[in-house]
N, C-alpha and C. Protein backbone atom coordinates (compact mmCIF):
# COMPACT_ATOMS: atom_id res chain seq x y z
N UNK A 1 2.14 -5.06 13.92
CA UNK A 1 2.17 -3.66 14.26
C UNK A 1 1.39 -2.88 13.19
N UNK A 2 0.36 -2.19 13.27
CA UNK A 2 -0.41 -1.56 13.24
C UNK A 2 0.61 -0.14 12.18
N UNK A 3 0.48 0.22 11.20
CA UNK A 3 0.87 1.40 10.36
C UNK A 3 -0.04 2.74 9.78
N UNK A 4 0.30 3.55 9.25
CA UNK A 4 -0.82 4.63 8.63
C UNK A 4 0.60 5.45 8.17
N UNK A 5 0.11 5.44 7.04
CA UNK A 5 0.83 6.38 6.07
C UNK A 5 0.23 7.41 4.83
N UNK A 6 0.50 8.70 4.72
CA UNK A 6 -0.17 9.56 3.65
C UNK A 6 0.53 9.43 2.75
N UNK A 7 -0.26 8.78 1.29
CA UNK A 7 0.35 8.99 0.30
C UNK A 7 0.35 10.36 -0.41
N UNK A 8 1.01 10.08 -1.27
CA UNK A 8 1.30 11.74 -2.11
C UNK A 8 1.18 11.46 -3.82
N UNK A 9 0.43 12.44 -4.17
CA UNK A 9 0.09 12.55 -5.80
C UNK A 9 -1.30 11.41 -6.09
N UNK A 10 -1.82 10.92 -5.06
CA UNK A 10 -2.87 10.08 -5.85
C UNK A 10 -4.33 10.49 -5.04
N UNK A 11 -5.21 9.98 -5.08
CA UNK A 11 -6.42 10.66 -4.91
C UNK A 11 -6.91 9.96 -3.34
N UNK A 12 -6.39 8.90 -2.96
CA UNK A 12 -6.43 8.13 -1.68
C UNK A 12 -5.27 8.96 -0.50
N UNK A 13 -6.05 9.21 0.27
CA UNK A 13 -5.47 10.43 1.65
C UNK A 13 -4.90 9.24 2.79
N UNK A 14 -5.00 8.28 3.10
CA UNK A 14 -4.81 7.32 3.82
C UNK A 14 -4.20 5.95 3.67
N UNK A 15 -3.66 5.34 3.76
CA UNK A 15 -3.28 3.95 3.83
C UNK A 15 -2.98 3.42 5.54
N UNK A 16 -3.71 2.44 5.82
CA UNK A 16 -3.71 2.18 6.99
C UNK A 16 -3.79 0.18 6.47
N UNK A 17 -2.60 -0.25 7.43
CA UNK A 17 -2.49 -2.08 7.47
C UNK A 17 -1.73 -2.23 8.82
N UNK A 18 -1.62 -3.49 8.89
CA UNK A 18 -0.70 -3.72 9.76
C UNK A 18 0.46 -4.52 9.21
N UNK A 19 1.99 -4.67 9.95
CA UNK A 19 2.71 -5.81 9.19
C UNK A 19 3.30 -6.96 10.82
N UNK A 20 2.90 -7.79 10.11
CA UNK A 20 3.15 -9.06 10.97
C UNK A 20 3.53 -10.01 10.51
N UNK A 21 5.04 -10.52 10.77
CA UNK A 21 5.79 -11.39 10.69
C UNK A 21 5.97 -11.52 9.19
N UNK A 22 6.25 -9.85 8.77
CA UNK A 22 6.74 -9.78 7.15
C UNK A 22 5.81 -10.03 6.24
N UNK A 23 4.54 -9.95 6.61
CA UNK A 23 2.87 -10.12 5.58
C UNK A 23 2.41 -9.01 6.60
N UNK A 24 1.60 -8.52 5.17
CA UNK A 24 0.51 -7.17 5.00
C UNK A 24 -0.78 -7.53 5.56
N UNK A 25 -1.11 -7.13 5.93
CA UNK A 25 -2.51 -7.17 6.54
C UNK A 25 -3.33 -6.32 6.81
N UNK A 26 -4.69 -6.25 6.89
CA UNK A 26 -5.81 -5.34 7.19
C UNK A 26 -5.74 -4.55 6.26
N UNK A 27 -5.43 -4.04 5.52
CA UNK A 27 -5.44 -2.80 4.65
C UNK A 27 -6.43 -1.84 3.88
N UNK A 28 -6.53 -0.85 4.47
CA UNK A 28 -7.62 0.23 4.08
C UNK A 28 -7.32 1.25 3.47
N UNK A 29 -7.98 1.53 2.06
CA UNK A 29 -7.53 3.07 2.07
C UNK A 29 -8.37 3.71 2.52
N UNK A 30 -8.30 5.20 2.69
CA UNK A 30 -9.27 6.37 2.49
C UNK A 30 -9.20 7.27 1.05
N UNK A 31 -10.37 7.24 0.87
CA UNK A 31 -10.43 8.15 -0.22
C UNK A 31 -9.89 7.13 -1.51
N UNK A 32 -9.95 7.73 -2.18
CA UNK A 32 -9.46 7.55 -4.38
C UNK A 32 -10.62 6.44 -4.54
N UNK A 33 -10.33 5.71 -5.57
CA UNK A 33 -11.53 4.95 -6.39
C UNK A 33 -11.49 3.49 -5.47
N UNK A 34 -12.87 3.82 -5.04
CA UNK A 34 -13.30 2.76 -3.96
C UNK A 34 -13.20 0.94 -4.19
N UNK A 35 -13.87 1.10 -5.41
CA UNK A 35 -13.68 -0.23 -5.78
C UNK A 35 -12.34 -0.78 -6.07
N UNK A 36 -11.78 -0.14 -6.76
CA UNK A 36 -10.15 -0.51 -6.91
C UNK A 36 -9.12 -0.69 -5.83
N UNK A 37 -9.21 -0.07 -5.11
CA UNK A 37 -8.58 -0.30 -3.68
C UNK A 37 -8.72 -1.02 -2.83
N UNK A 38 -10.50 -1.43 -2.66
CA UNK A 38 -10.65 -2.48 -1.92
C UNK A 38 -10.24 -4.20 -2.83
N UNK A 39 -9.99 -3.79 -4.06
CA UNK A 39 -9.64 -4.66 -4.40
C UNK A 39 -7.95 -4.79 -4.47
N UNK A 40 -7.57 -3.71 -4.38
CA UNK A 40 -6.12 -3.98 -4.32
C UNK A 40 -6.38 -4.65 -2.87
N UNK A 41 -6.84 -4.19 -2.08
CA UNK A 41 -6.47 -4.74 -0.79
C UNK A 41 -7.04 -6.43 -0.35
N UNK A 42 -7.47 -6.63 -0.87
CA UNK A 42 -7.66 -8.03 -0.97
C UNK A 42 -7.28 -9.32 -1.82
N UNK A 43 -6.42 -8.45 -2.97
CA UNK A 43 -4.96 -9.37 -3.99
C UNK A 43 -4.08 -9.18 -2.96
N UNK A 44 -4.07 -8.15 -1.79
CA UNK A 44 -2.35 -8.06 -1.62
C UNK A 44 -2.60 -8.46 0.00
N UNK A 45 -3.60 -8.86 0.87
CA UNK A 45 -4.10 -9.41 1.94
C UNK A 45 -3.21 -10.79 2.12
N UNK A 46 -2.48 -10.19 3.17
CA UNK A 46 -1.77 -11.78 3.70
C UNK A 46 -0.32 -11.89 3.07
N UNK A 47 0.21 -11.00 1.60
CA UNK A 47 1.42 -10.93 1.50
C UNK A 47 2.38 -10.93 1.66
N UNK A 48 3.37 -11.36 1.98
CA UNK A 48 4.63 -11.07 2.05
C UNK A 48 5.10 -9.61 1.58
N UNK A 49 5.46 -8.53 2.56
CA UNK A 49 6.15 -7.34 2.23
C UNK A 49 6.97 -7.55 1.23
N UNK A 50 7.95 -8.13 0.92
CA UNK A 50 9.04 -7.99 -0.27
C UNK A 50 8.52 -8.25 -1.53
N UNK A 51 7.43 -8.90 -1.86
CA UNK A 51 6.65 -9.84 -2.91
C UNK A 51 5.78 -8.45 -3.46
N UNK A 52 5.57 -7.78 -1.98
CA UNK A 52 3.94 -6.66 -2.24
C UNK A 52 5.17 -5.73 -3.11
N UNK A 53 5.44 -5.35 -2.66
CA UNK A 53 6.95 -4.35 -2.78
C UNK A 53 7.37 -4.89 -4.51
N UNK A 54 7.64 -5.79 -4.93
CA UNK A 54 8.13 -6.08 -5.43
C UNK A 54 7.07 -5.90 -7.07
N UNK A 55 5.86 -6.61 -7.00
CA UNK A 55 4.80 -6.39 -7.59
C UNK A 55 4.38 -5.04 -8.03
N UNK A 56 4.07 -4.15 -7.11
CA UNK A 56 3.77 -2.93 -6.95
C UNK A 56 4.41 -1.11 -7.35
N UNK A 57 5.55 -2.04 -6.71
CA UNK A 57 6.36 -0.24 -7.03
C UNK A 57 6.50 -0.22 -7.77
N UNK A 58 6.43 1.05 -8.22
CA UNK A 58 6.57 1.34 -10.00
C UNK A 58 5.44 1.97 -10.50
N UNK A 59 4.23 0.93 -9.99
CA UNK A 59 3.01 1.01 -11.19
C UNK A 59 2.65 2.36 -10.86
N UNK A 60 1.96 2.94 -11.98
CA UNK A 60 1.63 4.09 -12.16
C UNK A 60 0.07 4.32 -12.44
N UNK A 61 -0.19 5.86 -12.64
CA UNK A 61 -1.72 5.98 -13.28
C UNK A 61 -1.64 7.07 -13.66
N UNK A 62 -2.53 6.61 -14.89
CA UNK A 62 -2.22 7.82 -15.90
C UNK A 62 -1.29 8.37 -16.09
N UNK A 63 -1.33 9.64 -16.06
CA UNK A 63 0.20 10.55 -16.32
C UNK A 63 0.72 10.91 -15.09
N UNK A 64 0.32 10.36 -13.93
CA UNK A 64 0.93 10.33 -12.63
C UNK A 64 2.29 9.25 -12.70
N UNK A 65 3.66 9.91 -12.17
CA UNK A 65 4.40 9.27 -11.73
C UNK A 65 4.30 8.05 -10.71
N UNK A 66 3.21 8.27 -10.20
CA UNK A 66 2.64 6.97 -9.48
C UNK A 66 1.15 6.57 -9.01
N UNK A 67 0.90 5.30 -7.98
CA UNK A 67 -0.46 5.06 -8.28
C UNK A 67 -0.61 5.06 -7.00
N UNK A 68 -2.11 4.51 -6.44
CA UNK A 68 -2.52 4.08 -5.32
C UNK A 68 -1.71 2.71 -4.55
N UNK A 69 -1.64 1.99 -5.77
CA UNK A 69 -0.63 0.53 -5.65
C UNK A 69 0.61 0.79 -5.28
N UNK A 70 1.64 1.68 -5.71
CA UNK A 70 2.21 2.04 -5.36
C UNK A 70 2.95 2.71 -4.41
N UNK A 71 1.97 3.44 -4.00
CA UNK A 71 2.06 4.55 -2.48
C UNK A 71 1.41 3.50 -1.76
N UNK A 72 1.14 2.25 -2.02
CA UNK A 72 1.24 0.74 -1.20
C UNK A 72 2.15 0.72 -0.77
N UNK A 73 3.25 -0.09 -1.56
CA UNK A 73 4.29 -0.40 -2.18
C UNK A 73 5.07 0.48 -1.00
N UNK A 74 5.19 1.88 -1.26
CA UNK A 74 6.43 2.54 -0.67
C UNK A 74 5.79 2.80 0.98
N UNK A 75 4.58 2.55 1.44
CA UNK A 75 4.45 2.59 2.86
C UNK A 75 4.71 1.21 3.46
N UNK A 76 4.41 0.02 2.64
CA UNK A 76 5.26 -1.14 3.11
C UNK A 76 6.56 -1.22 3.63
N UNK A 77 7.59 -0.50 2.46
CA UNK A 77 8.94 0.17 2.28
C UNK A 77 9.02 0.55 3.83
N UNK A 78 8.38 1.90 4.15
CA UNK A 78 8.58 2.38 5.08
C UNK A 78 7.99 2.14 6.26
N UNK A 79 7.40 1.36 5.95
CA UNK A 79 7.05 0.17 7.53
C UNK A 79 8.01 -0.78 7.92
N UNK A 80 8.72 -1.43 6.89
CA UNK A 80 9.62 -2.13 7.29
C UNK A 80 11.15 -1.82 7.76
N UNK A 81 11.23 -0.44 7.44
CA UNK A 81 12.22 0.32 7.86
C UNK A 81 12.07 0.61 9.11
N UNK A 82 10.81 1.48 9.58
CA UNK A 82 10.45 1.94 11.13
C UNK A 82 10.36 0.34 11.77
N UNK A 83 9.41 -0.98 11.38
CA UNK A 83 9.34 -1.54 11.90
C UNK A 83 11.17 -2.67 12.89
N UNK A 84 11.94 -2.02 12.62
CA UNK A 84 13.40 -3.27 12.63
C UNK A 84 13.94 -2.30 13.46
């Protein structure tokens, strides 16, 4: 199933994956630092939600309470909530 979620406080306007059978998939951001994201999205390609989740939340940037990785992290969260 197919997701899209807006994160909040980081410079990426979009997060769009799908989750299937409890692994992350497809994952795109829009917007924030291009290279970094497409590389998050290809460490965390094929994951296990609880593992991504697990890795992720928390991390921060800079003096932001949170990161791009993160506002991962918590739309996984909330995919797996809507998704059940």
């Amino acid at each position: 199933m197919q997701f899209e979620y807006q994160p909040r406080g980081v410079c990426a306007s979009n997060i769009r994956f799908d989750l299937e059978d409890g692994r992350v998939k497809n994952i795109v951001f829009t917007g924030g630092c291009n290279g970094n994201l497409k590389a998050i999205a290809k460490l965390a390609e094929g994951m296990e939600a609880e593992k991504l989740t697990a890795l992720l939340l928390g991390n921060t940037c800079g003096m932001k309470g949170t990161s791009c990785a993160d506002q991962l992290a918590r739309a996984v969260q909330y995919a797996q909530r809507e998704g059940t």
